[in-house]
C-alpha atoms as a PDB file:
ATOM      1  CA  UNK A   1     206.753 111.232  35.744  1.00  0.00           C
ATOM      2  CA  UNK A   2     205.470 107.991  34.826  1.00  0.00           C
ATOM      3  CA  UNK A   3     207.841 104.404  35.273  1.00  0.00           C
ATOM      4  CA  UNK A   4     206.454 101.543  33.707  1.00  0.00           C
ATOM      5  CA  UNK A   5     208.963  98.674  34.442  1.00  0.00           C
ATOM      6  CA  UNK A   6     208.863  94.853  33.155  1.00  0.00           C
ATOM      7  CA  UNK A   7     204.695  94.741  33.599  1.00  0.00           C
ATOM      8  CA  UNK A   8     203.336  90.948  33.243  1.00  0.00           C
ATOM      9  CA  UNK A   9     199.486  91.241  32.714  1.00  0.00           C
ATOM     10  CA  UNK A  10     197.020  88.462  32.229  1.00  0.00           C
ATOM     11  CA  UNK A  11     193.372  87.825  31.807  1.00  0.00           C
ATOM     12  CA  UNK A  12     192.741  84.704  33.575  1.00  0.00           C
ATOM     13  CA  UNK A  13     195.373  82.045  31.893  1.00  0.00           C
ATOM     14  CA  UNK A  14     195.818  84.273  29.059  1.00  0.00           C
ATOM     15  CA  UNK A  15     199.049  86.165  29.450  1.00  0.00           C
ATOM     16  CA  UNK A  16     198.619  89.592  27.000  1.00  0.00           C
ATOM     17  CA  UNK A  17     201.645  91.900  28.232  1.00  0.00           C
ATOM     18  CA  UNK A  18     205.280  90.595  28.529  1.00  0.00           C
ATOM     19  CA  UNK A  19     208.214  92.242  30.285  1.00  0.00           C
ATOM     20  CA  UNK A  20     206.671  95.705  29.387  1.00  0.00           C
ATOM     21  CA  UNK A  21     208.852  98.692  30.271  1.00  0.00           C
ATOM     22  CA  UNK A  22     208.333 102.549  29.125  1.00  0.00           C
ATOM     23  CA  UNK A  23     208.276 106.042  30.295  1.00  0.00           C
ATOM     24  CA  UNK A  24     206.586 109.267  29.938  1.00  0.00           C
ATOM     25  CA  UNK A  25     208.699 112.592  30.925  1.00  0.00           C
ATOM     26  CA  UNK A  26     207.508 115.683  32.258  1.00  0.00           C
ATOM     27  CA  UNK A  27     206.077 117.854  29.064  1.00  0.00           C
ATOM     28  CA  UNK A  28     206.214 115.082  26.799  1.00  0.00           C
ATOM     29  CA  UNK A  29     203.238 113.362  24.505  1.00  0.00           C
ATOM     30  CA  UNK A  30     204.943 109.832  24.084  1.00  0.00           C
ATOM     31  CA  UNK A  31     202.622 107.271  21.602  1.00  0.00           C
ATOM     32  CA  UNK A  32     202.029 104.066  22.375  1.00  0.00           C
ATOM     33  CA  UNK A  33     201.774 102.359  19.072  1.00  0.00           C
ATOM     34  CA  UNK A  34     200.955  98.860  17.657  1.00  0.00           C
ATOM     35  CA  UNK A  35     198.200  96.986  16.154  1.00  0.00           C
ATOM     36  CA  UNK A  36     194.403  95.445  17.166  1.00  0.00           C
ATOM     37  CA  UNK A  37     195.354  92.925  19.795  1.00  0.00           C
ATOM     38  CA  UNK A  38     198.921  94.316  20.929  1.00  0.00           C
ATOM     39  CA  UNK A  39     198.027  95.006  24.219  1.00  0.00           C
ATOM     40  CA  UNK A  40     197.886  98.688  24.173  1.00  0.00           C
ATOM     41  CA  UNK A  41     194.761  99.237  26.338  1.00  0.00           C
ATOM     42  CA  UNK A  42     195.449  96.789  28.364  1.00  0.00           C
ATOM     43  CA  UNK A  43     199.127  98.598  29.305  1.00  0.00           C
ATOM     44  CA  UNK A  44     196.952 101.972  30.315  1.00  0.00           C
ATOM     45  CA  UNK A  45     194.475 100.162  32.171  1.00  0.00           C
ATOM     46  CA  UNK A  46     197.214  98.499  34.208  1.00  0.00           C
ATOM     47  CA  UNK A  47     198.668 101.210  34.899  1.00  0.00           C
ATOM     48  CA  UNK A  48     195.273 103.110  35.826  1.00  0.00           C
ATOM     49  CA  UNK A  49     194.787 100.259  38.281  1.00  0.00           C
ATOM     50  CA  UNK A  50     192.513  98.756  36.471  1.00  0.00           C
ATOM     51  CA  UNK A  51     193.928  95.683  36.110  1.00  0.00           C
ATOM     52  CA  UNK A  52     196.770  94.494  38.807  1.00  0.00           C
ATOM     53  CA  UNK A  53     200.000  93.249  37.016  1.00  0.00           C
ATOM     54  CA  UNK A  54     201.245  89.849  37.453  1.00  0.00           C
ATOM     55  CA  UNK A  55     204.696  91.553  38.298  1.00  0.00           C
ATOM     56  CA  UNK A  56     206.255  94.401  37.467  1.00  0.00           C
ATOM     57  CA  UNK A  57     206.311  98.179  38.495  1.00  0.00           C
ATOM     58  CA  UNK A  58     204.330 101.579  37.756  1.00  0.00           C
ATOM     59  CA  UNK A  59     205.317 104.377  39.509  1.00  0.00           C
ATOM     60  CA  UNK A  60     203.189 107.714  39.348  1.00  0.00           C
ATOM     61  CA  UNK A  61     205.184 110.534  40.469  1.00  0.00           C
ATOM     62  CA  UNK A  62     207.265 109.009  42.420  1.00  0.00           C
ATOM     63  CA  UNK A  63     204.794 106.774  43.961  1.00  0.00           C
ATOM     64  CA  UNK A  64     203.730 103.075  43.698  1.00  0.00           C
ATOM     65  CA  UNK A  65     200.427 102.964  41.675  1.00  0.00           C
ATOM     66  CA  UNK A  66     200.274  99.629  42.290  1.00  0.00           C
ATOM     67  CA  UNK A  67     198.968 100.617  46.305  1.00  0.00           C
ATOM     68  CA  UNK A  68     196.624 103.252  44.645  1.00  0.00           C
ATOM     69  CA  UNK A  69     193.108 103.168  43.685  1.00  0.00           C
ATOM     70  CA  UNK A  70     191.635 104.701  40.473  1.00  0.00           C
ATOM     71  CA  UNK A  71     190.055 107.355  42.107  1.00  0.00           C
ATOM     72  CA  UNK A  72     193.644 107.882  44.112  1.00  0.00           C
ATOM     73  CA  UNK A  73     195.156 108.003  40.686  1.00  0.00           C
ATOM     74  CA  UNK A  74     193.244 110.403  39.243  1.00  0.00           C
ATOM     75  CA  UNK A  75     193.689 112.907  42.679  1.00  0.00           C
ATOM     76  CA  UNK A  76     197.229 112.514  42.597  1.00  0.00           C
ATOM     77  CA  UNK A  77     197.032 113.986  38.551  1.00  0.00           C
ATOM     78  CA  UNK A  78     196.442 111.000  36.565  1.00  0.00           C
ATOM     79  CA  UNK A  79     193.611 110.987  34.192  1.00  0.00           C
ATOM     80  CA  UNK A  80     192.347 108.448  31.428  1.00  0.00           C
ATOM     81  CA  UNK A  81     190.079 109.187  28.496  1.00  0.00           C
ATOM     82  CA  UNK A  82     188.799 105.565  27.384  1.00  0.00           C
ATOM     83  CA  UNK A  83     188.089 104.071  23.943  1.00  0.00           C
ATOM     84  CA  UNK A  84     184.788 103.668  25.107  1.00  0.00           C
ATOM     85  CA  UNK A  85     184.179 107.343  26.219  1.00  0.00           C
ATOM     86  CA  UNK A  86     182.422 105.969  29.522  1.00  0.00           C
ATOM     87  CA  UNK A  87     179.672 108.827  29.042  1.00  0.00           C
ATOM     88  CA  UNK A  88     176.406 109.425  30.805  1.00  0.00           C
ATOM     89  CA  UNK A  89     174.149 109.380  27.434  1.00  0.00           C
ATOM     90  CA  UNK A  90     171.064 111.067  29.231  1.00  0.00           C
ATOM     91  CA  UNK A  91     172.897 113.618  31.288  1.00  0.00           C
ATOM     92  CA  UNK A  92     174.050 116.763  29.868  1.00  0.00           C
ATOM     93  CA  UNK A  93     177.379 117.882  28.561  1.00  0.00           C
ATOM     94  CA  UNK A  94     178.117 120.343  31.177  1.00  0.00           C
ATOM     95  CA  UNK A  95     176.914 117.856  33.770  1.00  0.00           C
ATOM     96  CA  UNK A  96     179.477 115.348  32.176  1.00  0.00           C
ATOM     97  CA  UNK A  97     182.293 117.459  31.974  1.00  0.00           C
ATOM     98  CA  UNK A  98     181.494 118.728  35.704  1.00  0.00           C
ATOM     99  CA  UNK A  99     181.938 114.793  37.407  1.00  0.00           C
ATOM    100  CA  UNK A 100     185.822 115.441  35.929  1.00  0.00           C
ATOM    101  CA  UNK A 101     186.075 117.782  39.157  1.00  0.00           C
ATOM    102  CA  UNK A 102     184.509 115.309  41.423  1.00  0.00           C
ATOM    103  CA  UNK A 103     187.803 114.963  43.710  1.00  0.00           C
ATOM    104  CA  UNK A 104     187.720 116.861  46.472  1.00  0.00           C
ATOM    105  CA  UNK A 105     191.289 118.329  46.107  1.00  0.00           C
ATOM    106  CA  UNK A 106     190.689 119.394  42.178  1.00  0.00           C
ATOM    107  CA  UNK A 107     187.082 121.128  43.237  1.00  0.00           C
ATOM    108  CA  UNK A 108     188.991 124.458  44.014  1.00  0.00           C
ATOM    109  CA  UNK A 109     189.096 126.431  40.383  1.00  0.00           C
ATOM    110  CA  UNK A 110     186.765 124.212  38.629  1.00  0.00           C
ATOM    111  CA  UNK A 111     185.275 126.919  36.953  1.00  0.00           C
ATOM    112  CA  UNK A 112     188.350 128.484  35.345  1.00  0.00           C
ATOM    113  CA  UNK A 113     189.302 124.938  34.136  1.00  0.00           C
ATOM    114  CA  UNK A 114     185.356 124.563  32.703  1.00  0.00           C
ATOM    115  CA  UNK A 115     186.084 127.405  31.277  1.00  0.00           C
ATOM    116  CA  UNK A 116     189.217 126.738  29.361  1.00  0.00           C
ATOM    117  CA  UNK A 117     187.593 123.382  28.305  1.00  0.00           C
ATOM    118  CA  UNK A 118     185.108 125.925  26.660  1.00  0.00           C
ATOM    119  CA  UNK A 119     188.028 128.062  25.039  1.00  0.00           C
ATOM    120  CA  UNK A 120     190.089 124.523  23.389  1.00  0.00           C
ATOM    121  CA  UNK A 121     186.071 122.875  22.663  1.00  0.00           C
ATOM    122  CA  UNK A 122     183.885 125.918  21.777  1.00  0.00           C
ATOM    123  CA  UNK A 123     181.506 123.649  20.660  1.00  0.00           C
ATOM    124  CA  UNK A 124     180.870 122.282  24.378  1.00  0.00           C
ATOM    125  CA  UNK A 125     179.533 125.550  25.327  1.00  0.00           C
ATOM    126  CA  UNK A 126     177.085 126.063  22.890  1.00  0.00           C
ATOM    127  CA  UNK A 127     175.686 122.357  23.753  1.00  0.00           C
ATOM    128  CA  UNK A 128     176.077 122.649  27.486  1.00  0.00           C
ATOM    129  CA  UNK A 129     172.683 121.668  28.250  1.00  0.00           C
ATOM    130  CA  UNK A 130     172.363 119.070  25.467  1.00  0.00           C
ATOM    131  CA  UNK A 131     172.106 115.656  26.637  1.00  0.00           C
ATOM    132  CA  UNK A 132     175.166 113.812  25.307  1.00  0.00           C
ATOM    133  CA  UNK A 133     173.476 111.009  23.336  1.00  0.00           C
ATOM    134  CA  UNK A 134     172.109 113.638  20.838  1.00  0.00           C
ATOM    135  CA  UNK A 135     175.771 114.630  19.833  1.00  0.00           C
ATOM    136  CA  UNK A 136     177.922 113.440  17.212  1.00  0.00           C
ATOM    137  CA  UNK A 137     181.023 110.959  17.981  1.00  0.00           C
ATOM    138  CA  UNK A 138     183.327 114.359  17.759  1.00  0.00           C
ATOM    139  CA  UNK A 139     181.544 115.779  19.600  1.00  0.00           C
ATOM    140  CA  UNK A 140     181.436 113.289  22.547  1.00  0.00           C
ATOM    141  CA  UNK A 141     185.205 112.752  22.356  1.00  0.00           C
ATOM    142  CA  UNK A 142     185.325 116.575  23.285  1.00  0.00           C
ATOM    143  CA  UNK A 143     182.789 116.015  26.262  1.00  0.00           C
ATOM    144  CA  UNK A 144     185.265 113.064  27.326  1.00  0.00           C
ATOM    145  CA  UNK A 145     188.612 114.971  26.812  1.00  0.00           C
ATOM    146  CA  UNK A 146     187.278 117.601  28.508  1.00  0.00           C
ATOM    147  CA  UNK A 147     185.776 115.890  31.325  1.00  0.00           C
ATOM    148  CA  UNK A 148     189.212 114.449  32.020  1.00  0.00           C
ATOM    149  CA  UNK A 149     190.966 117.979  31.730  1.00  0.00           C
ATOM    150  CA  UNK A 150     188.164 118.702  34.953  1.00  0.00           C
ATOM    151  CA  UNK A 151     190.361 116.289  37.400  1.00  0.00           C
ATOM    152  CA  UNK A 152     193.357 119.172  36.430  1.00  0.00           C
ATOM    153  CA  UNK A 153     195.898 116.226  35.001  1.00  0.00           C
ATOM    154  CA  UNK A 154     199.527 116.418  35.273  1.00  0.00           C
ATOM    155  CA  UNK A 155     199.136 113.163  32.893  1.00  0.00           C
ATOM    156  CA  UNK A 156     196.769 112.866  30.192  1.00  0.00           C
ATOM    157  CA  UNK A 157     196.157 109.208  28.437  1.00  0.00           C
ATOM    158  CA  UNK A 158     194.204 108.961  25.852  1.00  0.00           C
ATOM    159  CA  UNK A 159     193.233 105.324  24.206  1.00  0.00           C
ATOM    160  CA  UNK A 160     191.899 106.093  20.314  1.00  0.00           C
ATOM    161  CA  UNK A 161     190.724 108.961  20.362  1.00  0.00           C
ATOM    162  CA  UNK A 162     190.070 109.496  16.558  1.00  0.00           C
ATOM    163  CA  UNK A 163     188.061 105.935  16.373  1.00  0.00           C
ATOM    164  CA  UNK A 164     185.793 106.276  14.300  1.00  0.00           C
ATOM    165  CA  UNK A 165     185.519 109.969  13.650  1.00  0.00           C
ATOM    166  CA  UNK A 166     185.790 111.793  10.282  1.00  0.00           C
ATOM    167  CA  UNK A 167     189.213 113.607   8.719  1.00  0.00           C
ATOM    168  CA  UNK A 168     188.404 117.331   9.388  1.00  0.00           C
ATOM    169  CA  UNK A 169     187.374 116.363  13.568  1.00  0.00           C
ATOM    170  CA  UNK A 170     191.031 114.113  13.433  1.00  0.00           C
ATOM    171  CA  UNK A 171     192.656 116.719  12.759  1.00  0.00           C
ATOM    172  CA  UNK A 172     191.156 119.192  14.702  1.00  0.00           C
ATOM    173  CA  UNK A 173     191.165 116.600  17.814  1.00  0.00           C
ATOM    174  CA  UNK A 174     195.166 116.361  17.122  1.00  0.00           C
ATOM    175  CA  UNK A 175     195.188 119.955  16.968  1.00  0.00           C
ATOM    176  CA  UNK A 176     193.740 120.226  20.212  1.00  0.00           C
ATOM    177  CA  UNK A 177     195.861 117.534  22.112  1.00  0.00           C
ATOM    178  CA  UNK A 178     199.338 119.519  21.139  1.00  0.00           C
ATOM    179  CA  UNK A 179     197.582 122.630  22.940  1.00  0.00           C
ATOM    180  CA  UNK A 180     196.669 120.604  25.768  1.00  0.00           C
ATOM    181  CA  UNK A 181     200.560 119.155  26.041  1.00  0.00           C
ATOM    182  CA  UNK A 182     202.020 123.209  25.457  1.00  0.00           C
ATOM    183  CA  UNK A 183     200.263 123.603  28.697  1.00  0.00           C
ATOM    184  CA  UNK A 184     201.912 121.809  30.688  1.00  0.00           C
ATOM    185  CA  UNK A 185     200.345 118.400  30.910  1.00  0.00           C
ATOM    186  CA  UNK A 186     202.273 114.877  29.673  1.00  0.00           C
ATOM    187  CA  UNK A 187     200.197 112.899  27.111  1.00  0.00           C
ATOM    188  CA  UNK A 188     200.587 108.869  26.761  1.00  0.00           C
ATOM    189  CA  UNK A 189     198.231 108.301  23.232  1.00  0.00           C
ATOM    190  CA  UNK A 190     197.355 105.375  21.869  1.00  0.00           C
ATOM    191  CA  UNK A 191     196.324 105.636  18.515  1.00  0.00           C
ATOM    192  CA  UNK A 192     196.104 103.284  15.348  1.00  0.00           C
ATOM    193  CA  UNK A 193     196.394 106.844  13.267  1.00  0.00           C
ATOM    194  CA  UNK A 194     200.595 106.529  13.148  1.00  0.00           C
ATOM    195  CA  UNK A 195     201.124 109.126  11.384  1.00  0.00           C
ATOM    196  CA  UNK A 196     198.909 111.237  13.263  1.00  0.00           C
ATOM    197  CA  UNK A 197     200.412 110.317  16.333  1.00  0.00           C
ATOM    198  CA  UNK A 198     204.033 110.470  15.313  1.00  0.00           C
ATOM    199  CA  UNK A 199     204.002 113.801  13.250  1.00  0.00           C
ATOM    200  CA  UNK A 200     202.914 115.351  17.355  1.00  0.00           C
ATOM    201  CA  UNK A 201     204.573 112.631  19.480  1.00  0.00           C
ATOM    202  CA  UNK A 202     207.949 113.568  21.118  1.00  0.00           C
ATOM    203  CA  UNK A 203     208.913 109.294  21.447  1.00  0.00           C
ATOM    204  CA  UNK A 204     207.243 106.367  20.758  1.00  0.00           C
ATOM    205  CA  UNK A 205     207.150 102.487  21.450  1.00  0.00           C
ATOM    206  CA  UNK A 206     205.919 100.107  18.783  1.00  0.00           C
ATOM    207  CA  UNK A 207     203.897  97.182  20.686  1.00  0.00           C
ATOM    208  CA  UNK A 208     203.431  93.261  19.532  1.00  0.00           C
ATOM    209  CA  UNK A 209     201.764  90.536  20.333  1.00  0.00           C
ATOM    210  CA  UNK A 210     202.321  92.211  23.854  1.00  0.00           C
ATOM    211  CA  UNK A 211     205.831  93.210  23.832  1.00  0.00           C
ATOM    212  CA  UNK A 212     207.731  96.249  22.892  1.00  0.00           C
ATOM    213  CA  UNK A 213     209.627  95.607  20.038  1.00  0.00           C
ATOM    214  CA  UNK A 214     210.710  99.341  19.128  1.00  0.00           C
ATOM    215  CA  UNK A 215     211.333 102.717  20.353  1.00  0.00           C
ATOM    216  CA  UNK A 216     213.007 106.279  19.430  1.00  0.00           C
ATOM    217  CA  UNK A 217     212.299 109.539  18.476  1.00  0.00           C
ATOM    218  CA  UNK A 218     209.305 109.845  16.973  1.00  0.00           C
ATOM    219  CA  UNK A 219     210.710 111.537  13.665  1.00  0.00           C
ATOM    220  CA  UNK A 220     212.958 108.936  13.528  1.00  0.00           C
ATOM    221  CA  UNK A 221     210.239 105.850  14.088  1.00  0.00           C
ATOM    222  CA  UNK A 222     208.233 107.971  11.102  1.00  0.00           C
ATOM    223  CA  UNK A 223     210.863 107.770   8.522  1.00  0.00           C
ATOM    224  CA  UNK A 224     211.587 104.145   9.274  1.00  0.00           C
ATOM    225  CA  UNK A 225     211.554 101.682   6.814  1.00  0.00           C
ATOM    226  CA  UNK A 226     209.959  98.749   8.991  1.00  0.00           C
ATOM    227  CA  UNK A 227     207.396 100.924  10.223  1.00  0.00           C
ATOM    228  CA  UNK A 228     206.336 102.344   7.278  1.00  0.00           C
ATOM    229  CA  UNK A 229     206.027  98.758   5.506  1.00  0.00           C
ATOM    230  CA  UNK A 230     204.567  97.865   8.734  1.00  0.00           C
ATOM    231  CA  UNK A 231     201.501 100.421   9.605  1.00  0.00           C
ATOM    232  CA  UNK A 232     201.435 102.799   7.001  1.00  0.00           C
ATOM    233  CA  UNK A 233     201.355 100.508   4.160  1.00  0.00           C
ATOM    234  CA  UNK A 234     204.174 101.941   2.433  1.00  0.00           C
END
């Protein structure tokens, strides 16, 4: 589903990713992992077409995302919840989660889709008219997640999105991505929770200092030695 082949990505003169090379199968959550600084958000931004590679390849489906837009992206099934959120504070949630459905080709069955946001984020549907700065940081990682589910993904990525938000919504949040991915759709997640991440991941690849420097199962990554020492402090 998604190629990601020897990506070179700077800032300027500042070279961050190096000869970077995954992929993410149909049905599978694959975790990108590593620490502040790796070049994890950088690697889904590239290949959101954010940020144009030096060199390289990223292939969507089949196609070169490198002659996409964003908004092409996202109508051909890609879809990106940021670290950031990207929210509109002062409008409400249901008009937040609605702009997910903005592409003319996903506009067809937007209301069965709001709906099942509602069903995975019950929540969102007792705040619907709530502007989003009033809710908690949960709470607007739901609006987000669901907002992206609106553009009907075949390939969810999500960068962090347990920053900063207490144990019980984690796990809850985690709970909710591994229904999302027994529906159907892929999942790329970055997350600095590892264990988190690899108890629900299917694979992983361990990023440094912009390169990737592991890969495997996840189980197997989990029980490692290395990583364990590494990022669980163990």
């Amino acid at each position: 589903m998604l190629e990601v082949e020897s990506i070179n990505v700077a800032y300027g003169a500042v070279q961050v990713l190096w000869d970077v090379s995954f992929t993410v199968g149909k049905g599978e959550i694959v975790a990108l992992l590593g620490s502040n600084g790796a070049g994890k958000t950088t690697a889904l931004r590239t290949i959101q077409g954010l940020i144009r590679p030096l060199s390289g390849k990223v292939q969507f489906q089949g196609r070169d995302a490198r002659r996409l837009g964003s908004h092409d992206l996202v109508a051909t099934g890609l879809s990106m919840v940021p670290e950031a959120r990207l929210l509109f504070p002062y409008m409400t949630v249901l008009e937040n989660v609605e702009l997910g459905a903005y592409p003319r080709n996903v506009r067809n069955g937007r209301q069965e889709r709001l709906r099942r946001v509602y069903d995975l984020f019950p929540r969102l549907r007792d705040r619907a008219r709530q502007k989003v700065h009033t809710l908690s940081g949960g709470e607007q990682q739901m609006v987000a997640i669901g907002r992206a589910l609106m553009a009907r993904p075949a390939l969810l990525m999500l960068d962090e999105p347990s920053l900063g938000l207490a144990p019980l919504v984690v796990a809850e949040l985690f709970r909710v991505i591994r229904l999302i991915n027994e529906e159907g759709i892929s999942i790329l997640l970055v997350e600095q929770n590892v264990v988190k991440s690899l108890q629900i991941a299917h694979r992983a690849y361990v990023l440094e200092n912009g390169r990737i420097v592991r890969t495997g199962p996840a189980t197997e990554l989990l029980g490692d030695p290395q990583i364990r020492a590494s990022y669980l402090g163990m």
